[in-house]
N, C-alpha and C. Protein backbone atom coordinates (compact mmCIF):
# COMPACT_ATOMS: atom_id res chain seq x y z
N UNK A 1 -2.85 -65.65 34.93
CA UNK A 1 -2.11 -64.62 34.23
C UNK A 1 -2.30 -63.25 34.89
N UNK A 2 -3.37 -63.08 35.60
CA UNK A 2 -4.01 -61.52 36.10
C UNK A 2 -3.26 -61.40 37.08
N UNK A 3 -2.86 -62.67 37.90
CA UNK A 3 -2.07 -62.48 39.21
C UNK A 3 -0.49 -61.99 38.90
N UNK A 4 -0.20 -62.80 37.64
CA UNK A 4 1.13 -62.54 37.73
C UNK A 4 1.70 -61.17 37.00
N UNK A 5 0.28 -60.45 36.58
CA UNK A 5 0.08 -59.20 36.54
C UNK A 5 0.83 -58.14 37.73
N UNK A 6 -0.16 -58.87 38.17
CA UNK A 6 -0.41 -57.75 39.85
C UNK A 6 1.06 -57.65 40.61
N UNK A 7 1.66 -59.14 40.33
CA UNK A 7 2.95 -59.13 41.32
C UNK A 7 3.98 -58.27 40.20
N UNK A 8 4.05 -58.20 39.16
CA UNK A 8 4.53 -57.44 38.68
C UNK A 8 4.62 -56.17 38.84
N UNK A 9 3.18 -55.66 38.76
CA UNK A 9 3.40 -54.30 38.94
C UNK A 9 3.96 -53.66 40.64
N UNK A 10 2.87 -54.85 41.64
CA UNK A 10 3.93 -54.40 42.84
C UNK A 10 4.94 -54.56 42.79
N UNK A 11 5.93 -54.90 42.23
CA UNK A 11 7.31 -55.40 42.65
C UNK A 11 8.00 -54.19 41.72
N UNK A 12 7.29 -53.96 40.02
CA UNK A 12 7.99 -52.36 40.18
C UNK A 12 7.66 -51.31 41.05
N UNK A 13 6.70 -50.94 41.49
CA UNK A 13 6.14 -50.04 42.76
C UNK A 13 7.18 -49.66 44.17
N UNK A 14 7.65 -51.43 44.31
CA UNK A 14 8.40 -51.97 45.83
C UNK A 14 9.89 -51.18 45.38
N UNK A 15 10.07 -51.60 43.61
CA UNK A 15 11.51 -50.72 43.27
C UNK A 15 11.61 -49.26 43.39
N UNK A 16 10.17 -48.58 42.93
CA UNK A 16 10.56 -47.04 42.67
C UNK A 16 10.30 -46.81 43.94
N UNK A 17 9.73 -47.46 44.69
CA UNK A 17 9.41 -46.82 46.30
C UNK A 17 11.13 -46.85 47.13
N UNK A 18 11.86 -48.03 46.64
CA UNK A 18 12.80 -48.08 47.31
C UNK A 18 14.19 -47.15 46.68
N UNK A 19 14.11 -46.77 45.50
CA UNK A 19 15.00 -46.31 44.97
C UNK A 19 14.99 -44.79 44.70
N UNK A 20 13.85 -44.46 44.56
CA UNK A 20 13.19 -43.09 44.45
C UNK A 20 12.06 -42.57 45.31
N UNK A 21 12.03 -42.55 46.65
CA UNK A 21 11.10 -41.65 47.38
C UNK A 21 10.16 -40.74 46.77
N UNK A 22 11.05 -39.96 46.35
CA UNK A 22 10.22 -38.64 45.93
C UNK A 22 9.47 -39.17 44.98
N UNK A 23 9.85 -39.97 43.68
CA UNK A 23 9.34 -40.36 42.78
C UNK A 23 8.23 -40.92 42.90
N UNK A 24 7.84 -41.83 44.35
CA UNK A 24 6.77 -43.12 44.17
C UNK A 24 5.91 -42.09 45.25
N UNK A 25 6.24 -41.35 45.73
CA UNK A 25 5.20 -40.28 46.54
C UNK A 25 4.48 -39.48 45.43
N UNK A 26 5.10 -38.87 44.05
CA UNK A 26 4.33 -37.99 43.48
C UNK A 26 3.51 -38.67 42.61
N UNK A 27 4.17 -39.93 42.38
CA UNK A 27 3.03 -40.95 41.67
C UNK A 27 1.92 -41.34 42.69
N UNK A 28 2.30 -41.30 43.72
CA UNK A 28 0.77 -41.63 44.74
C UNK A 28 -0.13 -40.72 44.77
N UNK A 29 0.45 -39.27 45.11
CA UNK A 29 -0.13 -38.10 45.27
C UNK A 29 -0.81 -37.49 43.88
N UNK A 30 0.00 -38.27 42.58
CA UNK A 30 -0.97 -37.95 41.03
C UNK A 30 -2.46 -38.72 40.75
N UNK A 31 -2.24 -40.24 41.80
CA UNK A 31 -3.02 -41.12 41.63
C UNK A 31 -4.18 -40.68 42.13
N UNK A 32 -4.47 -40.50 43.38
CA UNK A 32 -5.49 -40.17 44.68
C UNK A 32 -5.87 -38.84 44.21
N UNK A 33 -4.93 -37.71 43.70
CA UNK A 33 -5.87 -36.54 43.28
C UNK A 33 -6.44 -36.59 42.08
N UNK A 34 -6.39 -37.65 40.94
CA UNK A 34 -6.50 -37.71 39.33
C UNK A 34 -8.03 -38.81 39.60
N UNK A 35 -7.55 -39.80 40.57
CA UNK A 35 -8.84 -40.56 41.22
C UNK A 35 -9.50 -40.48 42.77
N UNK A 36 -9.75 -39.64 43.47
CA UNK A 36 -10.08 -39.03 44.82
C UNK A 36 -10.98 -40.31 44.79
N UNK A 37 -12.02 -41.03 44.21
CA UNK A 37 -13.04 -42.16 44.33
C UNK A 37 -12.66 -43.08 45.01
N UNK A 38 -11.43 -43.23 44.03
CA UNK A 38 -11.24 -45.04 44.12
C UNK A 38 -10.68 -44.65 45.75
N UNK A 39 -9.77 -43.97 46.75
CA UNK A 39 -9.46 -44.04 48.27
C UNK A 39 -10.49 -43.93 48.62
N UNK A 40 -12.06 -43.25 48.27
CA UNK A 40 -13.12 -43.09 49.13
C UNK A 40 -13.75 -44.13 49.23
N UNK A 41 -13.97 -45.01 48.25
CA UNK A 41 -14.45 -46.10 48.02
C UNK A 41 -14.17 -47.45 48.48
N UNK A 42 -12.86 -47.08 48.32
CA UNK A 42 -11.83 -49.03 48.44
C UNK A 42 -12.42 -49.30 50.03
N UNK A 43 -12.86 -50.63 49.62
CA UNK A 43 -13.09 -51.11 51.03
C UNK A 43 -12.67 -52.29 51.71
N UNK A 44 -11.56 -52.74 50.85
CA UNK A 44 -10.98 -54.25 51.34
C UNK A 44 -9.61 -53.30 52.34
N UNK A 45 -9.46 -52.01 52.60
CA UNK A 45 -8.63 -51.06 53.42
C UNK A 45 -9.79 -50.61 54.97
N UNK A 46 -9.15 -50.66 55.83
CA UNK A 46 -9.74 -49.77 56.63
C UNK A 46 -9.54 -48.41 56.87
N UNK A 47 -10.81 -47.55 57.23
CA UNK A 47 -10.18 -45.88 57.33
C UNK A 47 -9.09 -45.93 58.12
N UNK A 48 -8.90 -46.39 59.44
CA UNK A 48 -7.85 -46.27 60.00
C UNK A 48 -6.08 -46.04 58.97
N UNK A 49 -6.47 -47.13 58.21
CA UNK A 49 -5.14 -47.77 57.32
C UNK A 49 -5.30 -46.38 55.99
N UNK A 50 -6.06 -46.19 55.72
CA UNK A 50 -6.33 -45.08 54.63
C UNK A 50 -5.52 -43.47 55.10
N UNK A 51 -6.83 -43.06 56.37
CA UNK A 51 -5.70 -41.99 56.64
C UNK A 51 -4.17 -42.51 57.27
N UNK A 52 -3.88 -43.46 57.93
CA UNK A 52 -2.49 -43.35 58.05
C UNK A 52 -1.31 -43.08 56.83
N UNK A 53 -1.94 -43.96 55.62
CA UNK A 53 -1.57 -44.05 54.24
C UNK A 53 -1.30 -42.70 54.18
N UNK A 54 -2.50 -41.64 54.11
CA UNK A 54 -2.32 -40.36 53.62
C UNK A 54 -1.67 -39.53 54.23
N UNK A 55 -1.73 -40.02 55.96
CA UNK A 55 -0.75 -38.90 56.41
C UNK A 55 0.46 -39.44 56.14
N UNK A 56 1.28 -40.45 55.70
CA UNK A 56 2.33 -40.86 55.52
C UNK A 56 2.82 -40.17 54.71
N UNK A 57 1.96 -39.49 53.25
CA UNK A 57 2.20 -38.74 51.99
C UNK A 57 2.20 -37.42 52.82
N UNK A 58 1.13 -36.75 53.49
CA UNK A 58 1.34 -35.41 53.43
C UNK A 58 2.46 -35.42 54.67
N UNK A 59 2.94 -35.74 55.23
CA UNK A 59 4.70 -35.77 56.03
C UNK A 59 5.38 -35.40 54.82
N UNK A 60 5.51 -36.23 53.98
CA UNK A 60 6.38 -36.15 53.08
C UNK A 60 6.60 -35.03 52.21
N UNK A 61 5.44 -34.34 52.01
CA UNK A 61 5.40 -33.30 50.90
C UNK A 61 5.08 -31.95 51.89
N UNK A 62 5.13 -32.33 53.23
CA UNK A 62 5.06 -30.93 54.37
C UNK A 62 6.49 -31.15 54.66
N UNK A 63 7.68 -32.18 54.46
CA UNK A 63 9.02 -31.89 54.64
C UNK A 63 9.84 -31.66 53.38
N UNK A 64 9.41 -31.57 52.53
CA UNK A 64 9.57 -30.73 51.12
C UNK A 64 8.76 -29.19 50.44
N UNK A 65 8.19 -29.14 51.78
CA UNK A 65 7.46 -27.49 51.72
C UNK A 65 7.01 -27.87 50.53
N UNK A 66 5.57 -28.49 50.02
CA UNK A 66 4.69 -28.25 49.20
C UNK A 66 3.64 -29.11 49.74
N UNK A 67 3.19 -27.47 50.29
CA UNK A 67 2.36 -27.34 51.29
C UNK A 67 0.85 -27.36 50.44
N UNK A 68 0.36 -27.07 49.05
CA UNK A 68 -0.46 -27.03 48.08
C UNK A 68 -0.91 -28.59 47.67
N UNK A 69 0.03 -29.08 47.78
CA UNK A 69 -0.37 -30.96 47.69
C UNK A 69 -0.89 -31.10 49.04
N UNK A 70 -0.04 -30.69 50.29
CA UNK A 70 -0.68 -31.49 51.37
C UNK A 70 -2.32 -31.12 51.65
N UNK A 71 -2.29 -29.31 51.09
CA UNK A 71 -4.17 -29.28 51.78
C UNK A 71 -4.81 -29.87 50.44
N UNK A 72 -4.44 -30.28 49.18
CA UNK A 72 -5.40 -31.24 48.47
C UNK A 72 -5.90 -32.44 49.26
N UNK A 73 -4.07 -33.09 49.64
CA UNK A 73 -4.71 -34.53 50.33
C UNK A 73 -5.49 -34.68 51.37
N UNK A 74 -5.24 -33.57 52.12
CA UNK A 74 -5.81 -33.36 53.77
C UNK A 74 -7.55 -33.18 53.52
N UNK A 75 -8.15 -31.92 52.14
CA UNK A 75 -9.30 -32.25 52.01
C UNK A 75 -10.21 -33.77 51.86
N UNK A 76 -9.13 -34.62 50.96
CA UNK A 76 -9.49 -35.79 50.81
C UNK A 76 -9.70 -36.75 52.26
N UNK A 77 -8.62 -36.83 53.32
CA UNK A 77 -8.41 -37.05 54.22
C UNK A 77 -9.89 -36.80 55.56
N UNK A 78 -10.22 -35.67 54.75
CA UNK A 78 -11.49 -34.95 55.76
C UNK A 78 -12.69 -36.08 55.28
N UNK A 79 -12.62 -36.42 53.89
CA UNK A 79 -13.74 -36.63 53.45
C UNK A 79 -13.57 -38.32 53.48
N UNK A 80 -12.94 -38.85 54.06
CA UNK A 80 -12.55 -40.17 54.86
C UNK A 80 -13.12 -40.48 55.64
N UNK A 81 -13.19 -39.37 56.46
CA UNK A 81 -13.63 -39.57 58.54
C UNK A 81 -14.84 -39.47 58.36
N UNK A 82 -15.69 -38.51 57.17
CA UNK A 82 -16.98 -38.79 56.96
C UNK A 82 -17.59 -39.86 57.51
C-alpha cells in the first residue's frame, strides 16, 4: 500500500512539473527552505546530483529575477560541498 502511495504522489509531482513550471519550482524551493535538513542529509542522492538539482532551481528563479530565493538556495548549496 506505501508503494502505491509513493507512485502516486510522483506521478502528481511528474503532472505539476509538466504542466506548471513555475508551480512545481516554488513547491521545491518551499520544500528545501521549510526543510534545509532533509537535502543535507538524504543520502541515497549524491552531492554531485544534489547541487545539480539545486542549480537547476536557482536557473530558474535567476531567469525570473528573484534573485532573494536564489541566495537562500545557493547558501544551502554552500553547505552541501561542506
Amino acid at each position: 500500500m506505501e508503494e502505491d502511495k509513493k507512485k502516486k504522489i510522483h506521478h502528481l509531482l511528474d503532472e505539476i512539473q509538466r504542466r506548471d513550471i513555475d508551480r512545481y519550482m516554488e513547491m521545491c524551493y518551499e520544500s528545501i527552505i521549510q526543510y534545509p535538513n532533509q537535502i543535507l542529509e538524504y543520502e541515497d542522492i549524491s552531492t554531485k546530483s544534489k547541487i545539480g538539482a539545486l542549480d537547476n532551481i536557482i536557473n530558474h528563479f535567476e531567469q525570473k529575477d528573484m534573485f532573494e530565493k536564489c541566495h537562500k538556495l545557493k547558501l544551502i548549496k554552500e553547505k552541501i560541498k561542506c
